[in-house]
Every structure is written in structure tokens, then in C-alpha cells.
C-alpha atoms as a PDB file:
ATOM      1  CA  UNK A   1       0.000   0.000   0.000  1.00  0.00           C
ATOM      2  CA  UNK A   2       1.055   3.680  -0.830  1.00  0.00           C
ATOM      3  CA  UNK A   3       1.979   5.989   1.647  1.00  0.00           C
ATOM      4  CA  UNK A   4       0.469   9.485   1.258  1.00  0.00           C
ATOM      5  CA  UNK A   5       1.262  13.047   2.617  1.00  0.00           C
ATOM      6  CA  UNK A   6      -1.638  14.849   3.396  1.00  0.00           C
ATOM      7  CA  UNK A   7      -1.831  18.681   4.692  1.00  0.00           C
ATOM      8  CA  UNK A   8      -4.343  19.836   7.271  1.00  0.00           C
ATOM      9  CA  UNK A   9      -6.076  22.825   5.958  1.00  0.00           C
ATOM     10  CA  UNK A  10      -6.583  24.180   9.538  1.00  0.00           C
ATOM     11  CA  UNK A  11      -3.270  24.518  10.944  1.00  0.00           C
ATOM     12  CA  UNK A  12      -0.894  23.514   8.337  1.00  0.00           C
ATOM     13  CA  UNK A  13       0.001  20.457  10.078  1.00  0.00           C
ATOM     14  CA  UNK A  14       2.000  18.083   7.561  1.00  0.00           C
ATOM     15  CA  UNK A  15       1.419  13.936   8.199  1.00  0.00           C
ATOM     16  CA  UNK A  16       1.647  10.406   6.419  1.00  0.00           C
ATOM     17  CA  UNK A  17      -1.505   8.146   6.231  1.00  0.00           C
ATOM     18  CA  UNK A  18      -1.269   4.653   4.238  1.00  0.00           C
ATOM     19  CA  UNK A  19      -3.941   3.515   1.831  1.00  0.00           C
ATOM     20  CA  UNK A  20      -5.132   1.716  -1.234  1.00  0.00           C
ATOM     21  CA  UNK A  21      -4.355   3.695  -4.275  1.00  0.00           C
ATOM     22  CA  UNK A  22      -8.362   3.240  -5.367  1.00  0.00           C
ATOM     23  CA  UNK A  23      -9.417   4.928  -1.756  1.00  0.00           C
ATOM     24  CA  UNK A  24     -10.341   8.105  -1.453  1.00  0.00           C
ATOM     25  CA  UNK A  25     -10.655   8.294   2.788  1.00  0.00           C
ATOM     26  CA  UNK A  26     -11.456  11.457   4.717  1.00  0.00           C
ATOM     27  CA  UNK A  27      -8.774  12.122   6.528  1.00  0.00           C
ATOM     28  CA  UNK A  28      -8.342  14.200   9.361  1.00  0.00           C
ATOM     29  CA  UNK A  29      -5.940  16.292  11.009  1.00  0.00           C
ATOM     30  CA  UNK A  30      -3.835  14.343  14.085  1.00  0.00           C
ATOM     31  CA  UNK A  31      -3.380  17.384  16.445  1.00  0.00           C
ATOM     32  CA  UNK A  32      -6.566  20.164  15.490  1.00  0.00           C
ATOM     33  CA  UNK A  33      -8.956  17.689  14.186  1.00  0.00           C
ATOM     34  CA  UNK A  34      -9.237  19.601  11.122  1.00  0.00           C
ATOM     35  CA  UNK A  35      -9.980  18.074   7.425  1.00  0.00           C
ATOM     36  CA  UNK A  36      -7.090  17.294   5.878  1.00  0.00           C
ATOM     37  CA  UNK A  37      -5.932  17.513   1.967  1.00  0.00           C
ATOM     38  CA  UNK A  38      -3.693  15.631  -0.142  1.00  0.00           C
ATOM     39  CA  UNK A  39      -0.183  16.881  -0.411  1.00  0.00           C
ATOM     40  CA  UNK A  40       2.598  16.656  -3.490  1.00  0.00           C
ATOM     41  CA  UNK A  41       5.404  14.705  -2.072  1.00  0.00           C
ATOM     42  CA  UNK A  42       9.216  16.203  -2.456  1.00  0.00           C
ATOM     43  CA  UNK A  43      10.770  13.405  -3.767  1.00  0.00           C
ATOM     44  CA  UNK A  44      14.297  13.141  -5.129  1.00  0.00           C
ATOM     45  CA  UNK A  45      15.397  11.807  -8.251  1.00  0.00           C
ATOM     46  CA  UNK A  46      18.254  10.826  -9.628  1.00  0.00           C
ATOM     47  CA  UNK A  47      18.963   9.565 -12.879  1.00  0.00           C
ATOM     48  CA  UNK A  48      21.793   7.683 -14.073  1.00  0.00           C
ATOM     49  CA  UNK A  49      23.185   5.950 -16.866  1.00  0.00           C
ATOM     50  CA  UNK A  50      23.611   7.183 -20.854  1.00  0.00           C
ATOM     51  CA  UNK A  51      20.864   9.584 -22.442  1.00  0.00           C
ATOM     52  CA  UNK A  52      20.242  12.306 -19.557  1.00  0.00           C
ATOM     53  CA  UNK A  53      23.036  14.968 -21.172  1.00  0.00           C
ATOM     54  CA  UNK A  54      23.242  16.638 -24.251  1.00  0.00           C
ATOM     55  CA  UNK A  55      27.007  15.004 -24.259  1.00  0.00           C
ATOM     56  CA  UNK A  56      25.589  11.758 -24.193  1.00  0.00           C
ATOM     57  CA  UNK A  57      23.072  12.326 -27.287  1.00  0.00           C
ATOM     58  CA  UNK A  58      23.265   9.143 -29.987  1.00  0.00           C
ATOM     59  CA  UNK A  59      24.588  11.689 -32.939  1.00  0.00           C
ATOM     60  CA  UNK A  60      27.707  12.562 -30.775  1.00  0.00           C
ATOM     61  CA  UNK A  61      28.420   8.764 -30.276  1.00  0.00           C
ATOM     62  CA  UNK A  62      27.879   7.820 -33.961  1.00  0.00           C
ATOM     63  CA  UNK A  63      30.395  10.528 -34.939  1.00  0.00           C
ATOM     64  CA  UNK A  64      33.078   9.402 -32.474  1.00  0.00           C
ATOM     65  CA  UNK A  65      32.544   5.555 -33.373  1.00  0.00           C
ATOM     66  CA  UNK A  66      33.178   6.841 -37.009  1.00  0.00           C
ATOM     67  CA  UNK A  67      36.469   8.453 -36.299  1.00  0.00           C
ATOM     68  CA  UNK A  68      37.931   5.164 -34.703  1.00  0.00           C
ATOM     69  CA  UNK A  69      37.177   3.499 -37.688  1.00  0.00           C
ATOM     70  CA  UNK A  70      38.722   5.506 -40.088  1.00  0.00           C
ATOM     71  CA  UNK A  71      42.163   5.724 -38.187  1.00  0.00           C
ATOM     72  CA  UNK A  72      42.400   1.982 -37.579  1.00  0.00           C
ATOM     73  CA  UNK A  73      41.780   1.343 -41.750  1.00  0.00           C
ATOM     74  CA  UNK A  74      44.556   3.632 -42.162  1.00  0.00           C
ATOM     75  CA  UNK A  75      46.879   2.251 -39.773  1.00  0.00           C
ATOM     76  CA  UNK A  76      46.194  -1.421 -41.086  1.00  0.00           C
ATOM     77  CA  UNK A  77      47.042  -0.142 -45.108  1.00  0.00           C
END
């Protein structure tokens, strides 16, 4: 089950409440009592591997793959 972050409205009181993703519960406020709203998570992502910078595009790649080739033709004539 998903854990959400929900906001009270009231006092501005920040909390976690799990639940099914198909639920919609009313949720309540732990220290006023007050309704309580759902809340966009801070979340940190990282990406890694090849494709995230412009330096690791496919048209930079191709053009460095065709260098290689041409020097070791060269070298084997």
C-alpha cells in the first residue's frame, strides 16, 4: 500500500496516512482535528546511466565511433 502526505487545511500540520491507491478516505488532522488535503510529495530523483546529457546524445556517439574506424583502416594499409 502507498503511503500518502496529506496537509491539514486548519493549521498547516504536515502527516503520512497509508492507503489503497483506489481509496479516497477522509482524513483528518492528528493534532486540530481539522480536514485534511492531499499533499505533493518532495521526492528526489536521480537519474543515471547514458541519455540524460546533451554530451551523451546518440549523434555525438555515432560521430566518435566513425572516427575510430577511419584511423584503424589507415593504420592497417
Amino acid at each position: 500500500m502507498p503511503i500518502y502526505r496529506y496537509i491539514c487545511e486548519d493549521c498547516g500540520n504536515e502527516f503520512t496516512v497509508m492507503h489503497g491507491m483506489n481509496e479516497e478516505p477522509n482524513v483528518f488532522c492528528e493534532q486540530c482535528g481539522g480536514k485534511a488535503r492531499k499533499g505533493i510529495g518532495r521526492i528526489g530523483i536521480s537519474f543515471k546511466g547514458n541519455g540524460f546529457y546533451i554530451n551523451d546524445s546518440k549523434g555525438s556517439s555515432k560521430s566518435s565511433k566513425s572516427k575510430s574506424t577511419s584511423s584503424t583502416s589507415s593504420e592497417k594499409k
